[in-house]
C-alpha atoms as a PDB file:
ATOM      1  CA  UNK A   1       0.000   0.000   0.000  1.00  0.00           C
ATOM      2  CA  UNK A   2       2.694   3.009   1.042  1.00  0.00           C
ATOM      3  CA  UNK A   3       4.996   1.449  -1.612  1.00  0.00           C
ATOM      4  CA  UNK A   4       3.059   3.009  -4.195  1.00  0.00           C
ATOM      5  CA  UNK A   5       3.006   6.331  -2.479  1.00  0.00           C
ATOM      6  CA  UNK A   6       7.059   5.517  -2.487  1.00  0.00           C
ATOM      7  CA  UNK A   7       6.634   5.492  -6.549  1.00  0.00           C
ATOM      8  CA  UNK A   8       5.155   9.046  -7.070  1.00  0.00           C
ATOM      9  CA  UNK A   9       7.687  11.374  -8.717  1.00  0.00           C
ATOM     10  CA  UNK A  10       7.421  15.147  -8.528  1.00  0.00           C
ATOM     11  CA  UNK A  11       6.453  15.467 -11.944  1.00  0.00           C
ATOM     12  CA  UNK A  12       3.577  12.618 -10.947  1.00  0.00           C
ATOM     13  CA  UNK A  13       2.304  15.169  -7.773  1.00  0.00           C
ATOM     14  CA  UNK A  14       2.857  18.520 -10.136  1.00  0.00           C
ATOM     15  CA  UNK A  15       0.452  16.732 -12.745  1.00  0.00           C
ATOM     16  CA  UNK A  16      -1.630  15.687 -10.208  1.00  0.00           C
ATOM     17  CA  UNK A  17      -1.874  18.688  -8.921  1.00  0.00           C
ATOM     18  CA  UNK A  18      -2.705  20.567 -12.396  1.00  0.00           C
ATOM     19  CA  UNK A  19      -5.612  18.121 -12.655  1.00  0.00           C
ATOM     20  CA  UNK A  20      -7.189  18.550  -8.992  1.00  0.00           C
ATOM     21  CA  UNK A  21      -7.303  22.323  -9.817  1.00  0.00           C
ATOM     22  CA  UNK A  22      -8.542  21.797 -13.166  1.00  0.00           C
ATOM     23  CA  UNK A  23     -11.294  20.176 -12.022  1.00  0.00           C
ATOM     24  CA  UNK A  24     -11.990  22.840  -9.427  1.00  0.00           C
ATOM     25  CA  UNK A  25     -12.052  25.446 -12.135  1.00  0.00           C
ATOM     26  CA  UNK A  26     -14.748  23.196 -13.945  1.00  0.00           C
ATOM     27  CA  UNK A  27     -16.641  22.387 -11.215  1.00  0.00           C
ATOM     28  CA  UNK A  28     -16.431  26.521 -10.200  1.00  0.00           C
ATOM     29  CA  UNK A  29     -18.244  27.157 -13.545  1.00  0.00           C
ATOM     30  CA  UNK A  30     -20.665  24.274 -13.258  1.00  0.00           C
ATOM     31  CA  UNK A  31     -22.158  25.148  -9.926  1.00  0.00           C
ATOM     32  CA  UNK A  32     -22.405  28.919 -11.251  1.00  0.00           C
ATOM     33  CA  UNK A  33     -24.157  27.334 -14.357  1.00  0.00           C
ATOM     34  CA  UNK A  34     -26.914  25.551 -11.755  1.00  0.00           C
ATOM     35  CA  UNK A  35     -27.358  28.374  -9.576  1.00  0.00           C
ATOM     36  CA  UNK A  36     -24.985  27.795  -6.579  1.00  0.00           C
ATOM     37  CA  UNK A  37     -23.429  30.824  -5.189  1.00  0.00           C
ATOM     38  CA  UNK A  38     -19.529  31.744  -4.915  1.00  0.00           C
ATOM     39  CA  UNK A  39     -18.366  32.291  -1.583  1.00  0.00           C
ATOM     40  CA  UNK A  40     -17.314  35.720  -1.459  1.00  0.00           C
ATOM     41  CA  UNK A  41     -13.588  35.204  -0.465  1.00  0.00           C
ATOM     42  CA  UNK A  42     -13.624  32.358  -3.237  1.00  0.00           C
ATOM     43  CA  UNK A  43     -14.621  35.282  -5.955  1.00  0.00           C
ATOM     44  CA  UNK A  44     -12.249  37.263  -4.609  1.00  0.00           C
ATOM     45  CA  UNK A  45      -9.246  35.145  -4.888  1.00  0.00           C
ATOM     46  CA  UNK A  46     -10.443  34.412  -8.118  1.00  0.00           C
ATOM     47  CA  UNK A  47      -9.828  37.944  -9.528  1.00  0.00           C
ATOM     48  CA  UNK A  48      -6.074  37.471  -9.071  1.00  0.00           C
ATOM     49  CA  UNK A  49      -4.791  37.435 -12.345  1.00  0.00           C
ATOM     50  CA  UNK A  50      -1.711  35.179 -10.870  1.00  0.00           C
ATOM     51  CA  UNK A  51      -4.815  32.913  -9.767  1.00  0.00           C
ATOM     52  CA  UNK A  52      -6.496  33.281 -12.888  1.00  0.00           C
ATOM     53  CA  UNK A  53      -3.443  32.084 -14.995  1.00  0.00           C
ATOM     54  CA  UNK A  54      -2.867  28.807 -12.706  1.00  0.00           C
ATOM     55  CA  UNK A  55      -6.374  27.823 -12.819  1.00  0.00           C
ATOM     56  CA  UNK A  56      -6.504  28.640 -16.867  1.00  0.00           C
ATOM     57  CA  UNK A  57      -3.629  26.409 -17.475  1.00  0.00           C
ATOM     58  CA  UNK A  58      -4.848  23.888 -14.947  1.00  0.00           C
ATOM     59  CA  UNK A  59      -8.488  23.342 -16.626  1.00  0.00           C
ATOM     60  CA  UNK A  60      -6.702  23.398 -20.167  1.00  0.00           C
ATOM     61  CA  UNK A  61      -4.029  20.915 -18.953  1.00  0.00           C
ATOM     62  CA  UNK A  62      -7.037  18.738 -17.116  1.00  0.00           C
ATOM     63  CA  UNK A  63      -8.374  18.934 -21.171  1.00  0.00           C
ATOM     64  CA  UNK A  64      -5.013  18.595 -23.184  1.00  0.00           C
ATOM     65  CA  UNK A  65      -2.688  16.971 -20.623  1.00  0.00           C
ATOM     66  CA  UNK A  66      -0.268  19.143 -22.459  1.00  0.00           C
ATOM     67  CA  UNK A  67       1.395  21.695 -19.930  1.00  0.00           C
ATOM     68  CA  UNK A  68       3.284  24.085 -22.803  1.00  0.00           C
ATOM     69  CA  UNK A  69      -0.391  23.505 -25.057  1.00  0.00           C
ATOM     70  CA  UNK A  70      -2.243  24.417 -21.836  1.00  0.00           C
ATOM     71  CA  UNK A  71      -0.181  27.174 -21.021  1.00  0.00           C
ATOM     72  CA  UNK A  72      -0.153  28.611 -24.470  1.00  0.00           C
ATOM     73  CA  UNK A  73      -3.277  28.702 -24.437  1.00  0.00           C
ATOM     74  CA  UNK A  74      -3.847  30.972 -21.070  1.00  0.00           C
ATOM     75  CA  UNK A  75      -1.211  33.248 -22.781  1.00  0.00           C
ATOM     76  CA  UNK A  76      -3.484  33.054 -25.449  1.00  0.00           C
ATOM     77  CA  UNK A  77      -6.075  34.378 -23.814  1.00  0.00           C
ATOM     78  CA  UNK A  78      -4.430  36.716 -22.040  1.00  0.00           C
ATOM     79  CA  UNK A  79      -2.166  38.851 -24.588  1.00  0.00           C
ATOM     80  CA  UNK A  80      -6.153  39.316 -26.393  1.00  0.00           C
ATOM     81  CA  UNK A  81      -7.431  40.441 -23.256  1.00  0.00           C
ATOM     82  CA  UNK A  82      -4.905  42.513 -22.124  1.00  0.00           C
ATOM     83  CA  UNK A  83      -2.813  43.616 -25.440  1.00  0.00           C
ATOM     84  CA  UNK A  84      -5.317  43.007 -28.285  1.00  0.00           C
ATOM     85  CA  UNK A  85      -8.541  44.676 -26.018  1.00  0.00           C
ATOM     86  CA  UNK A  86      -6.139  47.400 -24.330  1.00  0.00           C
ATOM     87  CA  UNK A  87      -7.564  46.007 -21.123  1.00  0.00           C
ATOM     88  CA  UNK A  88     -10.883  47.060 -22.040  1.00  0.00           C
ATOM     89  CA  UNK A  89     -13.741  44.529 -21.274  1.00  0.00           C
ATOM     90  CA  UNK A  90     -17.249  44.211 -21.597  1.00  0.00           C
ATOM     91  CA  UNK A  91     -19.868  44.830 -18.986  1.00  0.00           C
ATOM     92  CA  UNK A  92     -20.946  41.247 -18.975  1.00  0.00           C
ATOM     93  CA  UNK A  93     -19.851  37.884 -19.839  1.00  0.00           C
ATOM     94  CA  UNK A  94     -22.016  37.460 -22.389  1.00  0.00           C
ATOM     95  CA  UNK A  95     -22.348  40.368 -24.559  1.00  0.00           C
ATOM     96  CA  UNK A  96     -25.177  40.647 -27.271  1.00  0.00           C
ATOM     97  CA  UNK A  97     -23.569  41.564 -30.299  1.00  0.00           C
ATOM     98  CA  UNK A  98     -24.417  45.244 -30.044  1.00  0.00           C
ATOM     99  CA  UNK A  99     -23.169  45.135 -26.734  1.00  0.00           C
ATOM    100  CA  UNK A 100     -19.632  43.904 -28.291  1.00  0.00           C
ATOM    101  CA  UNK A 101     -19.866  46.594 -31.403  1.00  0.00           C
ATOM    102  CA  UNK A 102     -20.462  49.049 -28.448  1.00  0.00           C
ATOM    103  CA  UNK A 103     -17.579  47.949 -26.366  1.00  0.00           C
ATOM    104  CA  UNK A 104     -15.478  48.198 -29.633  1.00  0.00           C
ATOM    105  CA  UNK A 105     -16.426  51.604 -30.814  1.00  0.00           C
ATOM    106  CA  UNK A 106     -16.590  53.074 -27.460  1.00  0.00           C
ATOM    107  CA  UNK A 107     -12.725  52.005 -26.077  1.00  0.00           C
ATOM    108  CA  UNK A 108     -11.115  55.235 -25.919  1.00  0.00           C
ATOM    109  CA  UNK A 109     -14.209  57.378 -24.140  1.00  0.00           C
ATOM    110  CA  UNK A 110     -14.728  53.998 -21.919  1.00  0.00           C
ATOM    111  CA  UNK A 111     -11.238  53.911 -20.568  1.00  0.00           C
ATOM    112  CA  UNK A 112     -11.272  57.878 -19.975  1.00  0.00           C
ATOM    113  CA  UNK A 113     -14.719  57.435 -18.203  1.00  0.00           C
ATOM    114  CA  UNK A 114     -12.822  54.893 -15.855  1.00  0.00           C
ATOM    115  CA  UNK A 115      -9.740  56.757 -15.190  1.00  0.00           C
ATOM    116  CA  UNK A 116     -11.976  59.821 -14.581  1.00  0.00           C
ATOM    117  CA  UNK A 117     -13.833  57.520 -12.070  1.00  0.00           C
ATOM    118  CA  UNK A 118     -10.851  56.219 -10.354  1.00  0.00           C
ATOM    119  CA  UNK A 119      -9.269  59.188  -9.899  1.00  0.00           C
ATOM    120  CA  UNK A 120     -12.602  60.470  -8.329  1.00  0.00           C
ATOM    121  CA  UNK A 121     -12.653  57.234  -6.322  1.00  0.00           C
ATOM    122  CA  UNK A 122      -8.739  58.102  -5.181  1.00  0.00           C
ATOM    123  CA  UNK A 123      -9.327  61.803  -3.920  1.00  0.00           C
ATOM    124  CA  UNK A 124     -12.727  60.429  -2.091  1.00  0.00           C
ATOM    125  CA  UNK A 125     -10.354  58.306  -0.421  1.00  0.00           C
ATOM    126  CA  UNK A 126      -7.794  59.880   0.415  1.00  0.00           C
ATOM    127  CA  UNK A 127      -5.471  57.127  -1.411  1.00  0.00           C
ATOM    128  CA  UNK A 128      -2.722  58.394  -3.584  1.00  0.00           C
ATOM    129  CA  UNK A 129      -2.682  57.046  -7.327  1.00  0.00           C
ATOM    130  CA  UNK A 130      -0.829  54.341  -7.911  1.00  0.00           C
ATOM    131  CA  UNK A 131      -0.540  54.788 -11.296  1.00  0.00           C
ATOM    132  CA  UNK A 132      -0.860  51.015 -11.740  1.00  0.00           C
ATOM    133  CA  UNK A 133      -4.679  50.766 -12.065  1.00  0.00           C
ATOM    134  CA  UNK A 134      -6.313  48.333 -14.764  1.00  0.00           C
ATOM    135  CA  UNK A 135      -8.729  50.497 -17.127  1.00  0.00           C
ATOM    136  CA  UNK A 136     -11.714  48.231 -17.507  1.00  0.00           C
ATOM    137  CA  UNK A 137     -15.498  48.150 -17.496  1.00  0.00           C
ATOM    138  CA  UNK A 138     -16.691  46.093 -15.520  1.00  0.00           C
ATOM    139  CA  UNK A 139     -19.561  46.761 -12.859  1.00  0.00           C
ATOM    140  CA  UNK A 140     -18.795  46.713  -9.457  1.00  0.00           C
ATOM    141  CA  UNK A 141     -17.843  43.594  -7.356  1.00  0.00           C
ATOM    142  CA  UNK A 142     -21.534  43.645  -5.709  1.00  0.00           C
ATOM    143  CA  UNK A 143     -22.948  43.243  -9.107  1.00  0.00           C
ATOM    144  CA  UNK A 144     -20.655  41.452 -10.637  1.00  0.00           C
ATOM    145  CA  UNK A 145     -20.660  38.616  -7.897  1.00  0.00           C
ATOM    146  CA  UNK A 146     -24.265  37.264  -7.979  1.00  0.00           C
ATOM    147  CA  UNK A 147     -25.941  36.988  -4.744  1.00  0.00           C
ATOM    148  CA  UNK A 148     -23.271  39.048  -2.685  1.00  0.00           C
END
């Protein structure tokens, strides 16, 4: 019985590993998909873009069992969020396409909306700009976290 616990190599426990949290990141979009709430601290650590990438690659590598595929892919996804979108996102998940022709023809008044909004947020605040603040547009953490 512990002899085969004896037999797991790193890379066995790293794969492993990529598959348990994999799973969690399909399981996280299931339960959304039937109605069960995120936990609010869950959601939160979920916005970490760090977070974000490990889970990504994780799910694709739980899919591929491919690690460079898998984390190609996150890249991917992140370069067109990021480089190709200027950081610029739509208000929902699911955009109609109007929504999406909006979002496209509105990028340059959206992000100045948002700065102009974060800079009124900072002086509210009393917190000094960073100057390292993502533009984007989406709505606030209370409505973009159903049931919180």
């Amino acid at each position: 019985m512990f002899e085969s616990l004896v037999e797991i190599t790193r890379s066995d426990l790293f794969k492993n590993a990529l598959r348990v949290i994999g799973a969690y990141g399909i399981i996280v979009v299931f339960a959304q998909d039937i109605g069960v709430r995120t936990g609010c601290k869950q959601a939160l650590l979920g916005q970490n873009v760090f977070i974000q990438m490990i889970i990504f690659t994780s799910v694709a590598f739980s899919v591929s069992d491919d690690l460079a595929q898998s984390f190609t892919g996150t890249l991917v996804y992140f370069l067109l969020k990021y480089y190709f979108s200027k950081g610029v996102t739509n208000d929902v998940c699911f955009p109609s396409e109007c929504e999406i022709r909006t979002c496209a023809s509105n990028t340059e008044k959206k992000r100045e909306l948002i700065n102009q909004s974060n800079e009124l947020y900072n002086k509210r605040s009393g917190l000094e700009p960073s100057g390292i603040q993502e533009v984007t547009t989406q709505p606030s953490r209370s409505s973009a976290l159903p049931g919180l």
